[in-house]
Protein backbone atom coordinates (compact mmCIF):
# COMPACT_ATOMS: atom_id res chain seq x y z
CA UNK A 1 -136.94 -14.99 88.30
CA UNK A 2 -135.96 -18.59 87.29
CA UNK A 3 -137.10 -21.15 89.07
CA UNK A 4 -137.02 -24.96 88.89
CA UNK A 5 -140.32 -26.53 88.04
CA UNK A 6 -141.19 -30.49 88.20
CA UNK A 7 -142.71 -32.97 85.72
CA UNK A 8 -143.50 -36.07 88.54
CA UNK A 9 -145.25 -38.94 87.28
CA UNK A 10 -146.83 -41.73 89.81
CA UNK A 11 -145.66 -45.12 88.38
CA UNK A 12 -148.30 -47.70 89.50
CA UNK A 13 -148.09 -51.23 89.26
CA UNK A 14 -151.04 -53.60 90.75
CA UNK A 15 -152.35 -50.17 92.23
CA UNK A 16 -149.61 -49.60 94.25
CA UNK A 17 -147.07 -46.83 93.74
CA UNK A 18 -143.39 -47.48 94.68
CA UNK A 19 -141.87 -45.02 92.04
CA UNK A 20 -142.11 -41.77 90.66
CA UNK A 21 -140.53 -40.65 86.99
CA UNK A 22 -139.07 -37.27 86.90
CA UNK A 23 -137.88 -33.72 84.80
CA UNK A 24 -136.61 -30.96 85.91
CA UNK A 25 -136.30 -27.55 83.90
CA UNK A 26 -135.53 -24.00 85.03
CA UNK A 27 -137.85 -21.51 83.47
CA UNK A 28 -138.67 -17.72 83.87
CA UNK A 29 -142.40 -18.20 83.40
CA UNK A 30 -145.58 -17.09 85.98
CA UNK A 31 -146.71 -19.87 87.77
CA UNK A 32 -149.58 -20.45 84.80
CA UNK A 33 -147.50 -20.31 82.20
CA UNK A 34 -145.02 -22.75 83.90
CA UNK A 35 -148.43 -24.86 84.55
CA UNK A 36 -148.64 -24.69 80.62
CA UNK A 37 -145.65 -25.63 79.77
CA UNK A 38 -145.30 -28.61 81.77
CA UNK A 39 -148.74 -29.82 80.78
CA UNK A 40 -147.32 -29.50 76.91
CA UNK A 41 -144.03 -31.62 77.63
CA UNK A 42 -146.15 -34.83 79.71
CA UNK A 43 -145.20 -36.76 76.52
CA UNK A 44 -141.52 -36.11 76.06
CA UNK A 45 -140.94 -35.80 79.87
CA UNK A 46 -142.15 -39.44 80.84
CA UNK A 47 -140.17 -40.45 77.80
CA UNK A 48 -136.86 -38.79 79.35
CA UNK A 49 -137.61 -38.86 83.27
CA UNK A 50 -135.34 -40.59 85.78
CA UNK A 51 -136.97 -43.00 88.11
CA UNK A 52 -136.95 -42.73 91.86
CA UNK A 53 -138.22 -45.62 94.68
CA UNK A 54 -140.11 -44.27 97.27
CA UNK A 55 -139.29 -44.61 100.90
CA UNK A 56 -142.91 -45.53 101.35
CA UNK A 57 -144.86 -46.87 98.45
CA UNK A 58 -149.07 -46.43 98.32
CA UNK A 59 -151.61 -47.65 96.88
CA UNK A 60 -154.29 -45.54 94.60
CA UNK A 61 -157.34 -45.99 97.65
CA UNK A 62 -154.81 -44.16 99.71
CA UNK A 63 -153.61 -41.51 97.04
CA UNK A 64 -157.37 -40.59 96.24
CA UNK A 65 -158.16 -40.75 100.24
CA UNK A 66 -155.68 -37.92 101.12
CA UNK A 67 -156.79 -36.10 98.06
CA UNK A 68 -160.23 -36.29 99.18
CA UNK A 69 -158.72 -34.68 102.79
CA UNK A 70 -156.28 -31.89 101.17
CA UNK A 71 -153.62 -33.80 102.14
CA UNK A 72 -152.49 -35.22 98.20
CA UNK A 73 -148.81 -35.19 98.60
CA UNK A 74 -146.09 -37.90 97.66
CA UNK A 75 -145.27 -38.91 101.24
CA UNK A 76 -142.61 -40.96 102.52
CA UNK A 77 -140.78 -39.82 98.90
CA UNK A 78 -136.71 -39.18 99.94
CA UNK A 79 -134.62 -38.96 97.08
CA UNK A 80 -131.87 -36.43 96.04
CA UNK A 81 -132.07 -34.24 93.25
CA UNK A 82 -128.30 -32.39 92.21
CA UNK A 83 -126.82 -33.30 95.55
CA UNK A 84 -129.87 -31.87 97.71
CA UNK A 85 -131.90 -33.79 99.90
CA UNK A 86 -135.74 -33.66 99.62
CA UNK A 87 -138.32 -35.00 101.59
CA UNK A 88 -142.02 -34.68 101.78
CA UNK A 89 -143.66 -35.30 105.40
């Protein structure tokens, strides 16, 4: 089944993150191999990702916090990708 999976880089500038750097690719892969492939791309992708301001920018202390609590996620992030709206909470 092809699926889209996500190259998302956290752009941080004096420790804060207002951005995130993007790719996009469709692939027919298990969810390792689609790990794989993604981790062999980091180079080219950041070269050739589009840029998107978050909603609510954070700082690293606060990344690393909700890691530490299971709750890692790019909050406050609305942007559109291909005419779709997505959000995280």
């Amino acid at each position: 089944m092809i699926e889209t999976v996500y190259n998302l880089f956290l752009v941080y500038r004096d420790d804060v993150c207002a951005v995130v750097r993007y790719v996009a690719h469709d692939v027919d892969l298990s969810d390792q191999e689609a790990l794989d492939f993604l981790l062999g791309r980091v180079a080219l992708d950041l070269n050739n990702s589009s840029a998107v301001p978050l909603a609510k920018p954070f700082t690293k202390d606060e990344y690393d916090a909700r890691t530490r609590l299971g709750m890692a996620s790019l909050y406050g992030m609305r942007f559109t990708f291909f005419s779709k709206q997505v959000s995280s909470p």
